[in-house]
N, C-alpha and C. Protein backbone atom coordinates (compact mmCIF):
# COMPACT_ATOMS: atom_id res chain seq x y z
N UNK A 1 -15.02 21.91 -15.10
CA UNK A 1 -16.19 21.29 -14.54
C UNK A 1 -15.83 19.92 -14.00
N UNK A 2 -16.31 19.69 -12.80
CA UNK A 2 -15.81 18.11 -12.04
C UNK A 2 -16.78 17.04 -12.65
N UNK A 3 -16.16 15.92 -12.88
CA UNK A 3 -16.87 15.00 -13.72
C UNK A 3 -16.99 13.94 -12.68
N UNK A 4 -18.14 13.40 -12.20
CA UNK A 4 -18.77 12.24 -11.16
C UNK A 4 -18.14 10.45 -12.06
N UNK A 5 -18.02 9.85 -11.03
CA UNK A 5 -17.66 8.76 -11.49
C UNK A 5 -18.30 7.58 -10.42
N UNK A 6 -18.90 6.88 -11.23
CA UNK A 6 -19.19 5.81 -9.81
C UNK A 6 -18.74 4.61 -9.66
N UNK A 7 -17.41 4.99 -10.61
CA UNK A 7 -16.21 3.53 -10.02
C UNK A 7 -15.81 3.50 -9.29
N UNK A 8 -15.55 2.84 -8.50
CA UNK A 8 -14.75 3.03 -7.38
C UNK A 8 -13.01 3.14 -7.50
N UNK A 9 -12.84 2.24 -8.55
CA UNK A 9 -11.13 2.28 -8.88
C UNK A 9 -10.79 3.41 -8.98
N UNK A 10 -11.77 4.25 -9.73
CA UNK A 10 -11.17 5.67 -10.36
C UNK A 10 -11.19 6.58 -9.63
N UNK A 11 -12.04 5.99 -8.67
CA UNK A 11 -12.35 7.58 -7.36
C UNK A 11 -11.22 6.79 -6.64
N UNK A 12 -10.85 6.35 -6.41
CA UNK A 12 -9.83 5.88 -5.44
C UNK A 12 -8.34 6.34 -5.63
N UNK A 13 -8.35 6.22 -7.02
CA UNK A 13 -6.93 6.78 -8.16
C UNK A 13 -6.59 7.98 -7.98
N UNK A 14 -8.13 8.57 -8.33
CA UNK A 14 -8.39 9.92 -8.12
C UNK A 14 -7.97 10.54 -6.85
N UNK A 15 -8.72 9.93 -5.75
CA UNK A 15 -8.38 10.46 -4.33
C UNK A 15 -6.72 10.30 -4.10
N UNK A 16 -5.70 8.90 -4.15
CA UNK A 16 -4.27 9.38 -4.43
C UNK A 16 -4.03 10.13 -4.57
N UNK A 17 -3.95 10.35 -6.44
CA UNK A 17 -3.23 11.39 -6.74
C UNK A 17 -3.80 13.08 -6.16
N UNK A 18 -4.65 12.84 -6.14
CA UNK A 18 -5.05 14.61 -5.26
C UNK A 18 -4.10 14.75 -4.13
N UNK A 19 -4.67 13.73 -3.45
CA UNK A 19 -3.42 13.66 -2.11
C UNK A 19 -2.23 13.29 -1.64
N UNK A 20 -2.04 12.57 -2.74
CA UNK A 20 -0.28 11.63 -2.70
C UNK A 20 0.14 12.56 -1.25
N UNK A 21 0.81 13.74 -1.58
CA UNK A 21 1.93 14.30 -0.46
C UNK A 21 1.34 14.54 0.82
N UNK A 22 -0.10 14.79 0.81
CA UNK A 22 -0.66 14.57 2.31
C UNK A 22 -0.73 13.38 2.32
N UNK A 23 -0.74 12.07 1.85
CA UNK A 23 -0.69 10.89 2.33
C UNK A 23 0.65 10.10 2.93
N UNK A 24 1.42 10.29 2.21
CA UNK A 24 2.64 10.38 2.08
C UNK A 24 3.17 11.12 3.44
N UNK A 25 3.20 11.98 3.76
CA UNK A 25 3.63 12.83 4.92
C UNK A 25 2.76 11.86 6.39
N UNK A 26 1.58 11.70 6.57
CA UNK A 26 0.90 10.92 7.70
C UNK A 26 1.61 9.54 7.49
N UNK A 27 2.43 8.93 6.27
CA UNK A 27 2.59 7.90 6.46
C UNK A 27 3.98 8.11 6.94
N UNK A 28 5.04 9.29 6.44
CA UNK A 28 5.89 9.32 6.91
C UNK A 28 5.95 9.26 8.71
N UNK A 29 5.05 10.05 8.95
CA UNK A 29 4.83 10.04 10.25
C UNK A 29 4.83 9.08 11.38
N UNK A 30 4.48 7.85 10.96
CA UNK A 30 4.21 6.44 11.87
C UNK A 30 5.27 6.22 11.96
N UNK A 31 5.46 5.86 13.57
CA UNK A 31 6.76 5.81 14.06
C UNK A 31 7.09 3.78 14.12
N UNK A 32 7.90 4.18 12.60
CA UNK A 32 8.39 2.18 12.42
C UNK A 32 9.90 1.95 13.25
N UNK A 33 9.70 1.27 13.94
CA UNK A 33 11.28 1.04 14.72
C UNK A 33 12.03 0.53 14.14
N UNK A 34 13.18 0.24 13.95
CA UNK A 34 14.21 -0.64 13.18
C UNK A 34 13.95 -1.98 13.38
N UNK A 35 13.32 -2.57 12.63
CA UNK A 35 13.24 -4.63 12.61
C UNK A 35 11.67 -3.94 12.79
N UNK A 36 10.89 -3.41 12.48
CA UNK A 36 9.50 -3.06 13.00
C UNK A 36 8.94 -3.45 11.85
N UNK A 37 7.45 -4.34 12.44
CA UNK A 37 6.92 -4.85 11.21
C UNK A 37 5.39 -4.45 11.28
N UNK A 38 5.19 -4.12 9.48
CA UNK A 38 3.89 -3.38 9.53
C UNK A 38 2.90 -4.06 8.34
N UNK A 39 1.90 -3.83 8.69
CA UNK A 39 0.54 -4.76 8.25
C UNK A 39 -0.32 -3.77 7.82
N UNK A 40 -0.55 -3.56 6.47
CA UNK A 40 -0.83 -3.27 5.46
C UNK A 40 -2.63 -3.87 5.26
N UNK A 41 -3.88 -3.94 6.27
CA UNK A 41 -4.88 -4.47 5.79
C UNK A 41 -6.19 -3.38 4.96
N UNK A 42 -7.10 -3.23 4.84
CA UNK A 42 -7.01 -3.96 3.11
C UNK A 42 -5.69 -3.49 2.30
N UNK A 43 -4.85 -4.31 1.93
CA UNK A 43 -4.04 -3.18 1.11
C UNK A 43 -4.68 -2.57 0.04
N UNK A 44 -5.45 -3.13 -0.63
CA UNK A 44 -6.21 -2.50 -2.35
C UNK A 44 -4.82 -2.42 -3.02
N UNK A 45 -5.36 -1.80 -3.73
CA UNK A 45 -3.99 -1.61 -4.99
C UNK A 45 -2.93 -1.72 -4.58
N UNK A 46 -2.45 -1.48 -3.34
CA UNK A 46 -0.75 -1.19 -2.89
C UNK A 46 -0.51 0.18 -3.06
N UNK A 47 -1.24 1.48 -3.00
CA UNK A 47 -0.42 2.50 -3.00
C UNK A 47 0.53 2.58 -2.02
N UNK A 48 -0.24 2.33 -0.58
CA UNK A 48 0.71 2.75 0.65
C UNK A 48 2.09 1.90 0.70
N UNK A 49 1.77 0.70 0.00
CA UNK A 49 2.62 -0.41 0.21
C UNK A 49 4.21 -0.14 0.03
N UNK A 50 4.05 0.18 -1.13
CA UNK A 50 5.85 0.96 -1.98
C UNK A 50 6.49 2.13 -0.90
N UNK A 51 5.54 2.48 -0.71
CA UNK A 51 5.97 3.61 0.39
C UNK A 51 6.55 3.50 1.93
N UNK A 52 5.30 2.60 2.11
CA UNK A 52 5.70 2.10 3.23
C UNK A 52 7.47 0.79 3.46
N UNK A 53 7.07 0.08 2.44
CA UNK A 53 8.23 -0.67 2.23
C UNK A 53 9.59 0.18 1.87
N UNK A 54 9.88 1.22 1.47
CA UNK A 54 10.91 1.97 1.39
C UNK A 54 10.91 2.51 2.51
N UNK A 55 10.66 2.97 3.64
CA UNK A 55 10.60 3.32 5.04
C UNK A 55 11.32 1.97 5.95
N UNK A 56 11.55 0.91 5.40
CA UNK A 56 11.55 -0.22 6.42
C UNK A 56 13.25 0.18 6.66
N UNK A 57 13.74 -0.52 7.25
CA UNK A 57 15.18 -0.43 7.82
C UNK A 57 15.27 -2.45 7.05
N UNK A 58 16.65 -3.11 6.70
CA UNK A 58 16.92 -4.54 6.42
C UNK A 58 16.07 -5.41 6.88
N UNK A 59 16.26 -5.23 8.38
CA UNK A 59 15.16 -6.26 9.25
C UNK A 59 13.75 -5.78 9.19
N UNK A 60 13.39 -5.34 9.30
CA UNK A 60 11.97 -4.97 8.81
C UNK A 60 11.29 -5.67 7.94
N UNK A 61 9.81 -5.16 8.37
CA UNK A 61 9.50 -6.45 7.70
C UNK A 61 7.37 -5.76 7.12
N UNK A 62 6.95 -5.86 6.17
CA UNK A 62 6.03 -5.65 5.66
C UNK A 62 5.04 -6.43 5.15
N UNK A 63 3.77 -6.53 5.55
CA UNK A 63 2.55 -7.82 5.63
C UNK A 63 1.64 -7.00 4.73
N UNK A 64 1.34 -7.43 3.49
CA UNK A 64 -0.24 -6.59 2.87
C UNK A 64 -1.01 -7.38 2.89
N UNK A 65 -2.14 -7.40 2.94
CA UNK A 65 -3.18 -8.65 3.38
C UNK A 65 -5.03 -7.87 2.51
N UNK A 66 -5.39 -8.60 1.85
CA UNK A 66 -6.41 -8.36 1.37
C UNK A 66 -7.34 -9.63 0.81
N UNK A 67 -8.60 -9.36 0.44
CA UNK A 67 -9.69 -10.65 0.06
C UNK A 67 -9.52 -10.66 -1.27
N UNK A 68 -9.16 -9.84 -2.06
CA UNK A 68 -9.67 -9.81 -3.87
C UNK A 68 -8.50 -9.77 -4.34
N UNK A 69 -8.71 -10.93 -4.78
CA UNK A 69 -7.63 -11.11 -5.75
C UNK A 69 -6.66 -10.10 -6.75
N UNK A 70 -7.52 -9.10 -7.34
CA UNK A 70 -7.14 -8.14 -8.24
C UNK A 70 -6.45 -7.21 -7.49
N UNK A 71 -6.78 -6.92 -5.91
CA UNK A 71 -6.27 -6.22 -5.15
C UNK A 71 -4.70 -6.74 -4.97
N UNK A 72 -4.82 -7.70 -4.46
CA UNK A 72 -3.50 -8.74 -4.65
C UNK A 72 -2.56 -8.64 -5.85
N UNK A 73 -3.26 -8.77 -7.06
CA UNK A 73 -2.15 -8.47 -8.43
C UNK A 73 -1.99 -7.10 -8.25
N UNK A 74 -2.63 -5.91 -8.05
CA UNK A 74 -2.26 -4.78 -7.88
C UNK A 74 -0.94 -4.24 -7.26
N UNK A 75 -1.57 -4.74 -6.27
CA UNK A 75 -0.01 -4.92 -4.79
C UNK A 75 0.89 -5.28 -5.08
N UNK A 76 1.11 -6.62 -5.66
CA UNK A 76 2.38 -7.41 -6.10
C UNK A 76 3.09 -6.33 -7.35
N UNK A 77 2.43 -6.02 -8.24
CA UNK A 77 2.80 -5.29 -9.12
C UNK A 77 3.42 -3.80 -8.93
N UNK A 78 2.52 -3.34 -7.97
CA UNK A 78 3.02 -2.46 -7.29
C UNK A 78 4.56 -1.88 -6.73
N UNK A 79 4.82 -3.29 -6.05
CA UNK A 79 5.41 -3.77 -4.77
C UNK A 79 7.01 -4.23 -6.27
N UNK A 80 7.16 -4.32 -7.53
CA UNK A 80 8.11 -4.77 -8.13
C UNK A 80 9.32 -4.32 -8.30
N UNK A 81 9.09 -2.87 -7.91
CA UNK A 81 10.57 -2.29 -7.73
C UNK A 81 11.08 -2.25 -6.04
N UNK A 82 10.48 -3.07 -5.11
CA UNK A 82 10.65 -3.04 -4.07
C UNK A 82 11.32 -4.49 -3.84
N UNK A 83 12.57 -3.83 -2.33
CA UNK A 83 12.78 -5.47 -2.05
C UNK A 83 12.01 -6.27 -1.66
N UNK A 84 11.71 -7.55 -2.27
CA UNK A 84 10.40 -8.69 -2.19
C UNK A 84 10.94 -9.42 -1.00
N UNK A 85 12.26 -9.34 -0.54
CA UNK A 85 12.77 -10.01 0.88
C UNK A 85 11.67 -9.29 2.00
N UNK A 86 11.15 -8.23 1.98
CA UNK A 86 10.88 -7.35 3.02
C UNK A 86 9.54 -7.37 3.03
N UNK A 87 8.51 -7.88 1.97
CA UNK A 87 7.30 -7.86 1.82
C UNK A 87 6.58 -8.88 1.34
N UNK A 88 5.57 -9.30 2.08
CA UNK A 88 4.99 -10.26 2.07
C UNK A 88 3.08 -10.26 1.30
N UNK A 89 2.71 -10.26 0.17
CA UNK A 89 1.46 -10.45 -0.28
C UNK A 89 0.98 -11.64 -0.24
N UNK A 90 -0.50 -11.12 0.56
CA UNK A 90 -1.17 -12.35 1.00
C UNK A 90 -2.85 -12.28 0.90
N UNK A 91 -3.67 -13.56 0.55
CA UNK A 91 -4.38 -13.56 0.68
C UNK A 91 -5.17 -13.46 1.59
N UNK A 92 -6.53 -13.08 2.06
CA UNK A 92 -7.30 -13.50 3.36
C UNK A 92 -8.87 -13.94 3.01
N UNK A 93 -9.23 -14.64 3.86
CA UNK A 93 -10.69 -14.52 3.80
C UNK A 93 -11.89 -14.06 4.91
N UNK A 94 -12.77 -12.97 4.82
CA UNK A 94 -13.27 -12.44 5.76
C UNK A 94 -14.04 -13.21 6.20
């Protein structure tokens, strides 16, 4: 039986992991050039982020950009087994 949730974190978690490999595959898809730099807005948690940052080539270069703070610790945390030369977490304000 499917159980309703009206968090948003958890439906969001939720929606990932259902889809990781279809997400994953459309992201493989975007054509990043070598030194090609990509911008990450809202990032939220950073799922795409790790992913995307392992796609980069040295020069390359990766921007996550979001308003909430928690989104921000998410990302960064996220983002810790990744090279931090290549990615940039940042605040914004709308």
């Amino acid at each position: 039986m499917a159980t309703h949730t009206s968090d948003p974190e958890a439906y969001q978690s939720f929606f990932h992991e259902a889809f990781r490999p279809d997400l994953f595959r459309i992201l493989d898809a975007l054509p990043i050039p070598p030194g090609g730099n990509v911008l990450d807005v809202p990032c939220g948690n950073g799922f795409y982020c790790g992913h995307l940052a392992k796609r980069l080539d040295p020069s390359g270069h990766l921007t996550a950009v979001d308003t909430d703070a928690a989104c921000l610790y998410q990302t960064q945390h996220a983002l810790n087994s990744t090279d931090a030369d290549s990615v940039t977490v940042r605040g914004a304000v709308a």
